[in-house]
PDB file of N, CA and C in Angstrom:
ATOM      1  N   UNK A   1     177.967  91.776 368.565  1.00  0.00           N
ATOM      2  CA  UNK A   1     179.067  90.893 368.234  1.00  0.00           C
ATOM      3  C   UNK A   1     179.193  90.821 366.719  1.00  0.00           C
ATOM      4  N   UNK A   2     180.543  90.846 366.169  1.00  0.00           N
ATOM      5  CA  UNK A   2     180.820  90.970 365.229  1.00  0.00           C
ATOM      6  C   UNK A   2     180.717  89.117 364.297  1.00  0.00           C
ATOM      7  N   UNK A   3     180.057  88.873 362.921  1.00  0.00           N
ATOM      8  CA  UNK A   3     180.280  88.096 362.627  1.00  0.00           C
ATOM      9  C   UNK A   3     181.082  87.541 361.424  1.00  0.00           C
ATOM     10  N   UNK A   4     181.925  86.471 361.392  1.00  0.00           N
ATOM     11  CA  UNK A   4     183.071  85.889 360.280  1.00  0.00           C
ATOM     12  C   UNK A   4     182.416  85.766 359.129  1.00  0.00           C
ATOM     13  N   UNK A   5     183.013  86.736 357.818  1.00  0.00           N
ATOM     14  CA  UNK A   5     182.754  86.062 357.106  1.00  0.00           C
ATOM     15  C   UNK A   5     183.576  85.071 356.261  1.00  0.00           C
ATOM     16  N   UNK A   6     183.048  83.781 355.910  1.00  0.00           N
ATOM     17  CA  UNK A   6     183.654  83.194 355.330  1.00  0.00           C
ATOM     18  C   UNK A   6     184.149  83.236 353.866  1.00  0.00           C
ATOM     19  N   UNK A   7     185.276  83.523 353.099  1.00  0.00           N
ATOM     20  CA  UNK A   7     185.455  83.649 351.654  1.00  0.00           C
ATOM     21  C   UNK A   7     186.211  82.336 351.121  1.00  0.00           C
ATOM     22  N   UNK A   8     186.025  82.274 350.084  1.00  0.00           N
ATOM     23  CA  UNK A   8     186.655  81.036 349.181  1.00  0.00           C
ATOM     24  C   UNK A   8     188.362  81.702 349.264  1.00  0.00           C
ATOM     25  N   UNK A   9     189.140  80.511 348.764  1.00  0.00           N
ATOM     26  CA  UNK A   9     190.437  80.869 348.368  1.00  0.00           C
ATOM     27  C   UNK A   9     190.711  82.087 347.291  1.00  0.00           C
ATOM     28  N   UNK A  10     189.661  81.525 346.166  1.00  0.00           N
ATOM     29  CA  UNK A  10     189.871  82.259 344.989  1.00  0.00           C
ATOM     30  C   UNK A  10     189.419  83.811 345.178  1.00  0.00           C
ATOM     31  N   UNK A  11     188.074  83.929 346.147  1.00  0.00           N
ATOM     32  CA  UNK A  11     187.899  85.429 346.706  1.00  0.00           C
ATOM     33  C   UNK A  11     189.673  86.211 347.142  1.00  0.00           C
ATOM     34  N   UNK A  12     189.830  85.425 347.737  1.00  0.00           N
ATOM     35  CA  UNK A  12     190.748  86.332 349.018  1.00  0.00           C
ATOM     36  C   UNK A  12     191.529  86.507 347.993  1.00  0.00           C
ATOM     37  N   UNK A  13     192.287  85.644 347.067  1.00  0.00           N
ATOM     38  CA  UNK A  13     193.456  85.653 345.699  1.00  0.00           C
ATOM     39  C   UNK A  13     193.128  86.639 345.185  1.00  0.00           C
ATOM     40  N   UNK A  14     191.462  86.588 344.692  1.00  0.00           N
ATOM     41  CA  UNK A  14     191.938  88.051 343.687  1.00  0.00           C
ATOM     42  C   UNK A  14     191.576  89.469 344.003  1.00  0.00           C
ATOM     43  N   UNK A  15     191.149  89.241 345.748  1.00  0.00           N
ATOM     44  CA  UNK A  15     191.768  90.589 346.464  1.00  0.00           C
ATOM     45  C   UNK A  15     193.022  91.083 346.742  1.00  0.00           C
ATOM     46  N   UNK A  16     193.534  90.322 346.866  1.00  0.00           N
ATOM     47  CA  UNK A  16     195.053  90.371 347.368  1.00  0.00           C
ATOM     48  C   UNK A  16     195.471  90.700 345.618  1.00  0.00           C
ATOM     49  N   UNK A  17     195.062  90.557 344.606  1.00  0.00           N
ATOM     50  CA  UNK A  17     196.103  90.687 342.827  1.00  0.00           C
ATOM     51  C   UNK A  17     195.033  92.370 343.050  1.00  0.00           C
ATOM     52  N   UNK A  18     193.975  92.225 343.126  1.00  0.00           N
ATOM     53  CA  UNK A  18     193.348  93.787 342.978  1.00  0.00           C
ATOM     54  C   UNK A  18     193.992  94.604 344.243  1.00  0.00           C
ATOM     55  N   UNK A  19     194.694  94.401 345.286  1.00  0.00           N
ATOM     56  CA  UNK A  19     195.462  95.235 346.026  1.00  0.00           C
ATOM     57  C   UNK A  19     196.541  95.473 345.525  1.00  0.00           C
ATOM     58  N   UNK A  20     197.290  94.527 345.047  1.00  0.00           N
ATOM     59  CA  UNK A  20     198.735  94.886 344.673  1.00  0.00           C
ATOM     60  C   UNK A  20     198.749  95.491 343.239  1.00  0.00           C
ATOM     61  N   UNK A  21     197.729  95.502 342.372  1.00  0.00           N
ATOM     62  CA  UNK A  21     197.429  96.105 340.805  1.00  0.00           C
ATOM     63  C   UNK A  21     197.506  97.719 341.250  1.00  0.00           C
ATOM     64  N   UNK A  22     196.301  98.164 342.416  1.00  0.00           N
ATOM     65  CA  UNK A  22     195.823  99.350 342.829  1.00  0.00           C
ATOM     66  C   UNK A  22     197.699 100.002 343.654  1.00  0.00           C
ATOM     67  N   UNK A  23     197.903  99.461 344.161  1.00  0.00           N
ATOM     68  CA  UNK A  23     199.480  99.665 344.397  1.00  0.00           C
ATOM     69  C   UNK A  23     200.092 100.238 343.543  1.00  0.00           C
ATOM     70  N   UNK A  24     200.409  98.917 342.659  1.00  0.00           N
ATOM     71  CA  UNK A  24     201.328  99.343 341.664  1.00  0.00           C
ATOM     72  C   UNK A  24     201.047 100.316 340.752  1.00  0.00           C
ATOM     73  N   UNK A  25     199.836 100.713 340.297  1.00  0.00           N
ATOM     74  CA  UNK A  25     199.362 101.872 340.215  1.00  0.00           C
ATOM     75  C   UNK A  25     199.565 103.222 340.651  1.00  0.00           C
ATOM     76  N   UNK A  26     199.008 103.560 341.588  1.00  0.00           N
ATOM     77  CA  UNK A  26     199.793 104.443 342.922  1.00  0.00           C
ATOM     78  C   UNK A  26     201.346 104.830 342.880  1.00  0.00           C
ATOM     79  N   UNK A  27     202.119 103.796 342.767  1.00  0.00           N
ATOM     80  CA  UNK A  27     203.633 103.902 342.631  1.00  0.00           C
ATOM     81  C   UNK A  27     204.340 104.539 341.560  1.00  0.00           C
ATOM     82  N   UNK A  28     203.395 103.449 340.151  1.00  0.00           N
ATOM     83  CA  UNK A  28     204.358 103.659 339.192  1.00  0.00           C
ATOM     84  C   UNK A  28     203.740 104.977 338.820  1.00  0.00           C
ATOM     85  N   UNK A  29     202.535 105.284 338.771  1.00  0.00           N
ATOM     86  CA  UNK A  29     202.278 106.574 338.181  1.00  0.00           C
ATOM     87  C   UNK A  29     202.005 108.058 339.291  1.00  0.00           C
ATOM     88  N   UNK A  30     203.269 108.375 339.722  1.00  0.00           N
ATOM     89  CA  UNK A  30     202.180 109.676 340.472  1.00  0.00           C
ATOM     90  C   UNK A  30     202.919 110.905 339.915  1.00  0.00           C
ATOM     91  N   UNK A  31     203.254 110.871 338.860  1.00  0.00           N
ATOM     92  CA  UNK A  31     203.667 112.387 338.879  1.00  0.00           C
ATOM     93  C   UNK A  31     202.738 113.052 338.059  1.00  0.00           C
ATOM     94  N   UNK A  32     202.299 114.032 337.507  1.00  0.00           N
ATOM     95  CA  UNK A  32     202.048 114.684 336.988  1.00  0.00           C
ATOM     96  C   UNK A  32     200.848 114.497 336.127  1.00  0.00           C
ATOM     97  N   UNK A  33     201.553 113.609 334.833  1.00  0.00           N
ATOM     98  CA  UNK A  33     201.300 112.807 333.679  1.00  0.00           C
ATOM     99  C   UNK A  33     200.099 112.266 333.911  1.00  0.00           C
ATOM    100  N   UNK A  34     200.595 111.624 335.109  1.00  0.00           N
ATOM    101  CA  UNK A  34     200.119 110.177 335.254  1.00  0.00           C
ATOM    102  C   UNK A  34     200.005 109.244 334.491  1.00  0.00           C
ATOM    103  N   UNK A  35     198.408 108.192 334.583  1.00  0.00           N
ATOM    104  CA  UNK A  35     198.604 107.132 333.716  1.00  0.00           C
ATOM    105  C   UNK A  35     198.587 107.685 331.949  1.00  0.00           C
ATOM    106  N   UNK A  36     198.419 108.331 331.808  1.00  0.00           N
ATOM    107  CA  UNK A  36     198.725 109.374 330.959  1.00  0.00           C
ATOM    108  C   UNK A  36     199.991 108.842 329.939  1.00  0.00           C
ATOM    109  N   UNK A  37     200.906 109.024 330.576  1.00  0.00           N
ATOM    110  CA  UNK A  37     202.145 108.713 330.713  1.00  0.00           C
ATOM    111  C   UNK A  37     202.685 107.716 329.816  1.00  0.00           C
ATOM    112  N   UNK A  38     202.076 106.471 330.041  1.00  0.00           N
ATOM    113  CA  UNK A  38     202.107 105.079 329.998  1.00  0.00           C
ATOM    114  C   UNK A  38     201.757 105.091 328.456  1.00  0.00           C
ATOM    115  N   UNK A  39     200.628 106.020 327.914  1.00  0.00           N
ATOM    116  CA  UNK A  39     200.341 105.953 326.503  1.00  0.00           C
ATOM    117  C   UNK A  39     200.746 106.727 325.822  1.00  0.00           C
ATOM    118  N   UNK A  40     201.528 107.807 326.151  1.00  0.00           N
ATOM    119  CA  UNK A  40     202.587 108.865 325.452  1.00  0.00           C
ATOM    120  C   UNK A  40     203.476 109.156 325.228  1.00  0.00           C
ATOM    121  N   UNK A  41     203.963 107.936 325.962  1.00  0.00           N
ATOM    122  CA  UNK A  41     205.370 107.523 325.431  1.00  0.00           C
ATOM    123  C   UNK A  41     206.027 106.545 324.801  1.00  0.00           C
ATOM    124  N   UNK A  42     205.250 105.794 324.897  1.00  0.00           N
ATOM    125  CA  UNK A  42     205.410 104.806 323.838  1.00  0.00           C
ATOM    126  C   UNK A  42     204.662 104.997 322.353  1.00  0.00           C
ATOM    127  N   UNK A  43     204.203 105.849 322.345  1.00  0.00           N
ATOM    128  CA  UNK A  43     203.451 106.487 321.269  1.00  0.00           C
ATOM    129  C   UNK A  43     204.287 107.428 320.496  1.00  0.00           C
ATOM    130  N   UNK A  44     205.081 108.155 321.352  1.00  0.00           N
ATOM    131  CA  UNK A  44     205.560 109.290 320.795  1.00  0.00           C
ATOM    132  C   UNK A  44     207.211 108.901 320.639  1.00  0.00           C
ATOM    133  N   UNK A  45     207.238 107.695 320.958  1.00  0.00           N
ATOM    134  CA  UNK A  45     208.357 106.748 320.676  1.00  0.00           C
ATOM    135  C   UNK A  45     208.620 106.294 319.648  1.00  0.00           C
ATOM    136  N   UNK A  46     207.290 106.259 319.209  1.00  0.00           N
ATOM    137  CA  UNK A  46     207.232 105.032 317.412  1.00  0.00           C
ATOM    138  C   UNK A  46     207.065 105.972 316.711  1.00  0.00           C
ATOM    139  N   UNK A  47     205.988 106.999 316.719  1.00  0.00           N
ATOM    140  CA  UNK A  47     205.965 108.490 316.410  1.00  0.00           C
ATOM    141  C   UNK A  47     207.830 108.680 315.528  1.00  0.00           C
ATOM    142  N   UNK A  48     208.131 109.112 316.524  1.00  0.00           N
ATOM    143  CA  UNK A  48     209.370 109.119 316.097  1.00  0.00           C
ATOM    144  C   UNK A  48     210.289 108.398 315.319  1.00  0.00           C
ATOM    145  N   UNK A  49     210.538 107.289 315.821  1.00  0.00           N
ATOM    146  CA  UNK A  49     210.775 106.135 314.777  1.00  0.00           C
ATOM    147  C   UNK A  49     210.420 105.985 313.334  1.00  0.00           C
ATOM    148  N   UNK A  50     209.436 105.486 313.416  1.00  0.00           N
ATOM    149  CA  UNK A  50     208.547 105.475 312.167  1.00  0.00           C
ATOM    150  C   UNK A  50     208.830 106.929 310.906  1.00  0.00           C
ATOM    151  N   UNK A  51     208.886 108.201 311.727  1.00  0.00           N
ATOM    152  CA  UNK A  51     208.900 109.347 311.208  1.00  0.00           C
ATOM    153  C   UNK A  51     210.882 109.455 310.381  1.00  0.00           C
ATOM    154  N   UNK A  52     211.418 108.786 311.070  1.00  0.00           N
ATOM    155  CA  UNK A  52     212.859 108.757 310.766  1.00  0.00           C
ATOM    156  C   UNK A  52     213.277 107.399 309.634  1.00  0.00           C
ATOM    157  N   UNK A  53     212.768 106.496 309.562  1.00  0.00           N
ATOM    158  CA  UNK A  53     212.616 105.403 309.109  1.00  0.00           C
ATOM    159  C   UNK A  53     211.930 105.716 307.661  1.00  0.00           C
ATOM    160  N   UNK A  54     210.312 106.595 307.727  1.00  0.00           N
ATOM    161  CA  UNK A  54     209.579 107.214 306.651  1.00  0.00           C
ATOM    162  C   UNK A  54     211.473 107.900 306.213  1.00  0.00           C
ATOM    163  N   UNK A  55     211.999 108.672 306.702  1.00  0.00           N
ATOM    164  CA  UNK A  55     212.867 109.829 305.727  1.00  0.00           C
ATOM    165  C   UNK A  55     213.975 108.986 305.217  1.00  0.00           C
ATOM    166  N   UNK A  56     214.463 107.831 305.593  1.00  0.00           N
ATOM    167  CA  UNK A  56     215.188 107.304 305.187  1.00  0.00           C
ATOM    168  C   UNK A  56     215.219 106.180 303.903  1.00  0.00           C
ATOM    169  N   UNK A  57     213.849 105.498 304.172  1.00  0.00           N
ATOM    170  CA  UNK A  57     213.497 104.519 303.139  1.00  0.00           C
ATOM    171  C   UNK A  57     212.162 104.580 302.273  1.00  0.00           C
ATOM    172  N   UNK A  58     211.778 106.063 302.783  1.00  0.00           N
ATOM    173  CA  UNK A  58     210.517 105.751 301.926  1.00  0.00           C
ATOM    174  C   UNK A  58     208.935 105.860 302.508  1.00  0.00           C
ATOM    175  N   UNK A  59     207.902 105.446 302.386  1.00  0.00           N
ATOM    176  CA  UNK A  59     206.662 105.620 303.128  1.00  0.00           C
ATOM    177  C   UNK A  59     206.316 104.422 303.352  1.00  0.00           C
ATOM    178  N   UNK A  60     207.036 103.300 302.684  1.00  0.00           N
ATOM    179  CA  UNK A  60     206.401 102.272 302.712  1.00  0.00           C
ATOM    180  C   UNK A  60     207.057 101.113 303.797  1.00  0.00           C
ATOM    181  N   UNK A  61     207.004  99.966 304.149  1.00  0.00           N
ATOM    182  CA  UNK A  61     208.073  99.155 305.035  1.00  0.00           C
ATOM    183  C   UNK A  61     207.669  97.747 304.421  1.00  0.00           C
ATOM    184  N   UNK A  62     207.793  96.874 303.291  1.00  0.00           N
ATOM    185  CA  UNK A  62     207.236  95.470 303.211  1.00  0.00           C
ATOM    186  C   UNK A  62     205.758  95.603 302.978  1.00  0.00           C
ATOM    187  N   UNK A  63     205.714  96.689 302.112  1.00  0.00           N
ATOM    188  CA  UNK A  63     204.060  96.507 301.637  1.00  0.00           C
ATOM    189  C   UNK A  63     203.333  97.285 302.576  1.00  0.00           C
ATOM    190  N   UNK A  64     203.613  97.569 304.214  1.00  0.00           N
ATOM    191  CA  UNK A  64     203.109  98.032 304.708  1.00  0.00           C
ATOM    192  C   UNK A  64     203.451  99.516 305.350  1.00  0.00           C
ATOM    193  N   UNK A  65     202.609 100.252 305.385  1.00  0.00           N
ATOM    194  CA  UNK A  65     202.962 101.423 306.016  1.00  0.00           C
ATOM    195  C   UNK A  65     203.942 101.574 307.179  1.00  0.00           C
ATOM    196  N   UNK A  66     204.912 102.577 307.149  1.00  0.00           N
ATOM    197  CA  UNK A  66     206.204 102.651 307.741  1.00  0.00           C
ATOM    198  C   UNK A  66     205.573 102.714 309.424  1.00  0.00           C
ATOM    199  N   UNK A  67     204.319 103.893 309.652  1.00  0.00           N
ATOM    200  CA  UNK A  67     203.818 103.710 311.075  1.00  0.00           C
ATOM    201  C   UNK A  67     203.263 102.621 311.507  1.00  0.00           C
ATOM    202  N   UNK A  68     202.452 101.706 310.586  1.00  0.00           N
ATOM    203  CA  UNK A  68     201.817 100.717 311.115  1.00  0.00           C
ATOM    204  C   UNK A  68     202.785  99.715 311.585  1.00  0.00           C
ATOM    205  N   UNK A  69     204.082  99.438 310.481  1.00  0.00           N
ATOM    206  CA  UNK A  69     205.154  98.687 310.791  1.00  0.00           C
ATOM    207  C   UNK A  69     205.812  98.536 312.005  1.00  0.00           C
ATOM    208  N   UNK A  70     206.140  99.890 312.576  1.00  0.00           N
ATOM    209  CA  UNK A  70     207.094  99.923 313.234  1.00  0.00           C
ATOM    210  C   UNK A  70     206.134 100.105 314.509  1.00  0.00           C
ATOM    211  N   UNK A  71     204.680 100.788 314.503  1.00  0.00           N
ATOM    212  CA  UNK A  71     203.631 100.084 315.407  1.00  0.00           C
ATOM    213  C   UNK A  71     203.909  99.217 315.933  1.00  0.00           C
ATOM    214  N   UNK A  72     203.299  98.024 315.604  1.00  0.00           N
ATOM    215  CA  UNK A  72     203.397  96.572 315.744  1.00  0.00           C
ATOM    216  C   UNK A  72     204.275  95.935 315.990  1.00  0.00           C
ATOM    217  N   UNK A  73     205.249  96.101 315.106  1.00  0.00           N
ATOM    218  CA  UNK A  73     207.044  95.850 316.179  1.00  0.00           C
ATOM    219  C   UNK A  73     207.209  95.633 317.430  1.00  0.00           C
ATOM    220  N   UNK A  74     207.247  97.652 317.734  1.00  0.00           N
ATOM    221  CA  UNK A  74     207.714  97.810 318.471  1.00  0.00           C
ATOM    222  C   UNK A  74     206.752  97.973 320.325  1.00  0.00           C
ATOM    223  N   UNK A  75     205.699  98.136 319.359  1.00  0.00           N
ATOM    224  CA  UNK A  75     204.619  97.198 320.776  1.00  0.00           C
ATOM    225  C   UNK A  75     204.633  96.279 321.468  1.00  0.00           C
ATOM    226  N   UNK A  76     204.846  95.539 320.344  1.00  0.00           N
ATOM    227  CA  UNK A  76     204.821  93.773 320.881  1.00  0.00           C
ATOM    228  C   UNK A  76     206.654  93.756 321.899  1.00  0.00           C
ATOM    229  N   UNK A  77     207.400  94.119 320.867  1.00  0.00           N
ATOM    230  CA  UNK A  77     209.035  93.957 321.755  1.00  0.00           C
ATOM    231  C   UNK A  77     208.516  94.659 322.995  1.00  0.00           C
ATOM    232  N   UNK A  78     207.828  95.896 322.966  1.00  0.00           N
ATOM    233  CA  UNK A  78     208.165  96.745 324.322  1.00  0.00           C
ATOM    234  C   UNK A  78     207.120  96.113 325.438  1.00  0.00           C
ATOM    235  N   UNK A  79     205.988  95.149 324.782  1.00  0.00           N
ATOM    236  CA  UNK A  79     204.857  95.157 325.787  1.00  0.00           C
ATOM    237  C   UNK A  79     205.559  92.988 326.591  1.00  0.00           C
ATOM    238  N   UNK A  80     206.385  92.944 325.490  1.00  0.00           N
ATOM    239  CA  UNK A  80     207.434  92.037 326.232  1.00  0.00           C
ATOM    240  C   UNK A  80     208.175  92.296 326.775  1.00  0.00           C
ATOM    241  N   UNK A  81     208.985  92.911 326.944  1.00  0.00           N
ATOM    242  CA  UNK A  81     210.185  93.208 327.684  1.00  0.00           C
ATOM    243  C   UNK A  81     209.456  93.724 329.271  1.00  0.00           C
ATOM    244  N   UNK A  82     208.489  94.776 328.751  1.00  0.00           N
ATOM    245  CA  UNK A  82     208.227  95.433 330.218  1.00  0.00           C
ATOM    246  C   UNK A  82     207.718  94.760 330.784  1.00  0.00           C
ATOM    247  N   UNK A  83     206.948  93.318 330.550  1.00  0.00           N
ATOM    248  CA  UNK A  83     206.269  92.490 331.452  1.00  0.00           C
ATOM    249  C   UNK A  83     206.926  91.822 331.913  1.00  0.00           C
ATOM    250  N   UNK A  84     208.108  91.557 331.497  1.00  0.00           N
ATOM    251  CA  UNK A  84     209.209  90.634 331.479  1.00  0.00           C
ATOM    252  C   UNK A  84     210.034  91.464 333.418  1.00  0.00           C
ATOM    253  N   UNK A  85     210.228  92.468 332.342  1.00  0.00           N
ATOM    254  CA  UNK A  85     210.994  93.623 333.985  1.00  0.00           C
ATOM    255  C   UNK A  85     210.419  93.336 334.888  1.00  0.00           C
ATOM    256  N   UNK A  86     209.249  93.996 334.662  1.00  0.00           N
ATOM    257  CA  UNK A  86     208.020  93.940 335.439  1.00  0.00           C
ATOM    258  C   UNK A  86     207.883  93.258 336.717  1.00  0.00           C
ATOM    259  N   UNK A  87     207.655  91.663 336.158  1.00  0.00           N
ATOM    260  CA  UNK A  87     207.293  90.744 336.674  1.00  0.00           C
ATOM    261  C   UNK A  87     208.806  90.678 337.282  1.00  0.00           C
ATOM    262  N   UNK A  88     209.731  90.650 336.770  1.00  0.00           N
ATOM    263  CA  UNK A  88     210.873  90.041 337.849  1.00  0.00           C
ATOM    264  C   UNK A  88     211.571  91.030 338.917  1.00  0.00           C
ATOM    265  N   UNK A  89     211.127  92.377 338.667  1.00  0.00           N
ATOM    266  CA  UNK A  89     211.220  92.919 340.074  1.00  0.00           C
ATOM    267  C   UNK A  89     209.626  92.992 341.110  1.00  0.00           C
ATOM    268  N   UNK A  90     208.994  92.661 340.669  1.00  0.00           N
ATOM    269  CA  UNK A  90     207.894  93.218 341.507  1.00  0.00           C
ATOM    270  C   UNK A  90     208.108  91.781 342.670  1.00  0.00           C
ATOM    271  N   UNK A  91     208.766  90.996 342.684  1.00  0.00           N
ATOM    272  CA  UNK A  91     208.890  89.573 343.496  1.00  0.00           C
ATOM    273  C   UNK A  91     209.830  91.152 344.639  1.00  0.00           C
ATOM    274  N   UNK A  92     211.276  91.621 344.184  1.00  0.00           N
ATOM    275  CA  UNK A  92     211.927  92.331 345.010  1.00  0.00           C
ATOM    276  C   UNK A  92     210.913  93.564 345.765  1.00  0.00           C
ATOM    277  N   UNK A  93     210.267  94.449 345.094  1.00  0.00           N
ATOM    278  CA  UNK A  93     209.863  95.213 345.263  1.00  0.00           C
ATOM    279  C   UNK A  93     208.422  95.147 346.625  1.00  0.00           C
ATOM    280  N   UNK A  94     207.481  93.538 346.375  1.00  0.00           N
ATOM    281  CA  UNK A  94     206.715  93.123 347.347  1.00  0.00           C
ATOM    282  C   UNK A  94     207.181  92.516 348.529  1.00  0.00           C
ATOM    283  N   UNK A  95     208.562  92.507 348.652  1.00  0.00           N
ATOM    284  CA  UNK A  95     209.163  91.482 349.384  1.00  0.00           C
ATOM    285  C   UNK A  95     208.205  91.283 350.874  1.00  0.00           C
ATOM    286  N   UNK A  96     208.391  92.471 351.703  1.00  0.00           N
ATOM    287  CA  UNK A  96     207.593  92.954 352.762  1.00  0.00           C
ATOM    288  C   UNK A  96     206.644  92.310 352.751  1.00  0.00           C
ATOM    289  N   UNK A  97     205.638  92.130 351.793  1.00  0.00           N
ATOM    290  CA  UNK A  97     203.981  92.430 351.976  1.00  0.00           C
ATOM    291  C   UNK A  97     204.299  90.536 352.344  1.00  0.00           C
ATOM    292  N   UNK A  98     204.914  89.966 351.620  1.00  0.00           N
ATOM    293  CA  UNK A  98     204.899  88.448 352.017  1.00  0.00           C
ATOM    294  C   UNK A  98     204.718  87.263 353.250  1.00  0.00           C
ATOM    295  N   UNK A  99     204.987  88.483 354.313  1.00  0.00           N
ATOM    296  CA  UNK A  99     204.866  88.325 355.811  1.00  0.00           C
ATOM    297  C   UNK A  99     203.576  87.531 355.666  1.00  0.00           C
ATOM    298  N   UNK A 100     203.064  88.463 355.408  1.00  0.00           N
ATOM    299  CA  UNK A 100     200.951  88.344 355.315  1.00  0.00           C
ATOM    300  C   UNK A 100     200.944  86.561 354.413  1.00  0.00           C
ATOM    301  N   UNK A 101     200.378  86.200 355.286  1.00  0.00           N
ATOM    302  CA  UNK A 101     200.055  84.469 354.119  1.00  0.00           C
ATOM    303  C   UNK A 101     199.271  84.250 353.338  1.00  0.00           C
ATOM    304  N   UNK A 102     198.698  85.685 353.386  1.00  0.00           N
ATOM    305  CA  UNK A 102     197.284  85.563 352.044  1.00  0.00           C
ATOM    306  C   UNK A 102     197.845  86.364 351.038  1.00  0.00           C
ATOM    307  N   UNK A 103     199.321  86.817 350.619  1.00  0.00           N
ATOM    308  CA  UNK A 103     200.351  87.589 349.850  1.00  0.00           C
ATOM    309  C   UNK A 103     200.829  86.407 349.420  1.00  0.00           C
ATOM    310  N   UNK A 104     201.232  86.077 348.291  1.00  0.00           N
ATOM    311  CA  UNK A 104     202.322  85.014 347.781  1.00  0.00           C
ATOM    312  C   UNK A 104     202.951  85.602 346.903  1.00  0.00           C
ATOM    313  N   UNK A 105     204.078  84.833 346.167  1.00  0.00           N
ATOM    314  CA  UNK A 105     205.078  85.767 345.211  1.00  0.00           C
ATOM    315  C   UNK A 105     203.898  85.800 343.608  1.00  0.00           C
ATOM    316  N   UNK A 106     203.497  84.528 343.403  1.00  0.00           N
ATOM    317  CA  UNK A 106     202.836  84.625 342.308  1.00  0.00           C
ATOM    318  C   UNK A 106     201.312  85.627 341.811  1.00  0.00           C
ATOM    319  N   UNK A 107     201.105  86.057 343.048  1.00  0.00           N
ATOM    320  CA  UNK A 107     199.989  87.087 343.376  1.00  0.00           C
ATOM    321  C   UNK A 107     200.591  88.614 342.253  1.00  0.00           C
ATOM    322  N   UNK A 108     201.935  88.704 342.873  1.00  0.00           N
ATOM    323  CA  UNK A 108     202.400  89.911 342.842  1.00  0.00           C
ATOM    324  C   UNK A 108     203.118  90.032 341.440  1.00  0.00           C
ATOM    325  N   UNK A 109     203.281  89.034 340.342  1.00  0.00           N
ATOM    326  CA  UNK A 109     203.645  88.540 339.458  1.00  0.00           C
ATOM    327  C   UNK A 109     202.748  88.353 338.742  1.00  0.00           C
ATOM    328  N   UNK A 110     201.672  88.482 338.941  1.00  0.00           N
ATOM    329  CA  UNK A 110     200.288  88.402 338.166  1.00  0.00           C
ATOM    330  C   UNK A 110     199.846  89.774 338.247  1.00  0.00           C
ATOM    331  N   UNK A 111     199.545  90.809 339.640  1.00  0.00           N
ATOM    332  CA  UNK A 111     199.381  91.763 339.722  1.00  0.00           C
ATOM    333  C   UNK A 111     200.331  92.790 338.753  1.00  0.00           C
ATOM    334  N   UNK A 112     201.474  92.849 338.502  1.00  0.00           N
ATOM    335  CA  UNK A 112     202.272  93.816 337.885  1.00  0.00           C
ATOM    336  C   UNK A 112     202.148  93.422 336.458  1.00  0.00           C
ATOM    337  N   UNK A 113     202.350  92.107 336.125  1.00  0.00           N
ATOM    338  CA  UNK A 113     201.972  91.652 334.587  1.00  0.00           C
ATOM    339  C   UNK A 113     200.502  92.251 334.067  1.00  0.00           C
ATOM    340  N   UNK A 114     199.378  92.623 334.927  1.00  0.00           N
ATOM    341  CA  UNK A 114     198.187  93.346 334.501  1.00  0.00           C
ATOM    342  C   UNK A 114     198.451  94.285 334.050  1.00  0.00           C
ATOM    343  N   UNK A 115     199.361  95.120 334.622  1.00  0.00           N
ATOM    344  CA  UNK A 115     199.371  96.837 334.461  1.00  0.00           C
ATOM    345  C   UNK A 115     200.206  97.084 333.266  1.00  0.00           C
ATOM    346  N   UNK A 116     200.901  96.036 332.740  1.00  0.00           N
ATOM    347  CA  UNK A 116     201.437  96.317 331.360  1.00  0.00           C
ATOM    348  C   UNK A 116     200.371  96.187 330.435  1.00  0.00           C
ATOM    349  N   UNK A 117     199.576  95.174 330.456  1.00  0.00           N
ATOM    350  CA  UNK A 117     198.536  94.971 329.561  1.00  0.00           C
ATOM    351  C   UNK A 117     197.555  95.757 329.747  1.00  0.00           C
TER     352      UNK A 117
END
């Protein structure tokens, strides 16, 4: 005979955020790249930037270096925005899994906000 085990709330919660992280994982990255991906393009984003910005004004940006500048910028805007997306489709995107009562919306809103960070 098989026996119950008993788990706390907070167990089962942050199985259910480590299922839907490992998900969203799975989803957002399967091609090729992979997670790969995630750091080479936003890299080779500012890369760029920065490199066009250097030809236009100079090496410098406010005392500070034109890459470090536009670094930091444009990290912070992009690592907002995408958490921002993120989080407000992954409510559409889990809709399904919600059936389950150990799934809630804020699970899945916590889970996708990880994978930006």
């Amino acid at each position: 005979m098989t026996t119950v085990l008993k788990r706390s709330n907070w167990a089962i919660w942050r199985d259910v955020i480590f299922a839907l992280f490992v998900r969203e994982i799975r989803t957002g990255f399967n091609d090729k790249l992979g997670l790969a991906w995630a750091v080479f393009q936003p890299l080779s984003f500012i890369f760029l930037l920065s490199y066009l910005r250097g030809l236009i004004s100079g090496s410098d940006s406010h005392t500070v270096p034109t890459f470090e500048f536009m670094m930091y910028g444009m990290l912070l805007i992009q690592l907002f925005l995408e958490t921002l997306n993120n989080s407000a489709n992954s409510i559409k995107k889990n809709k399904a899994l919600f059936a389950f009562r150990q799934v809630q919306p804020i699970s899945s809103v916590v889970a996708s906000s990880f994978l930006i960070c």
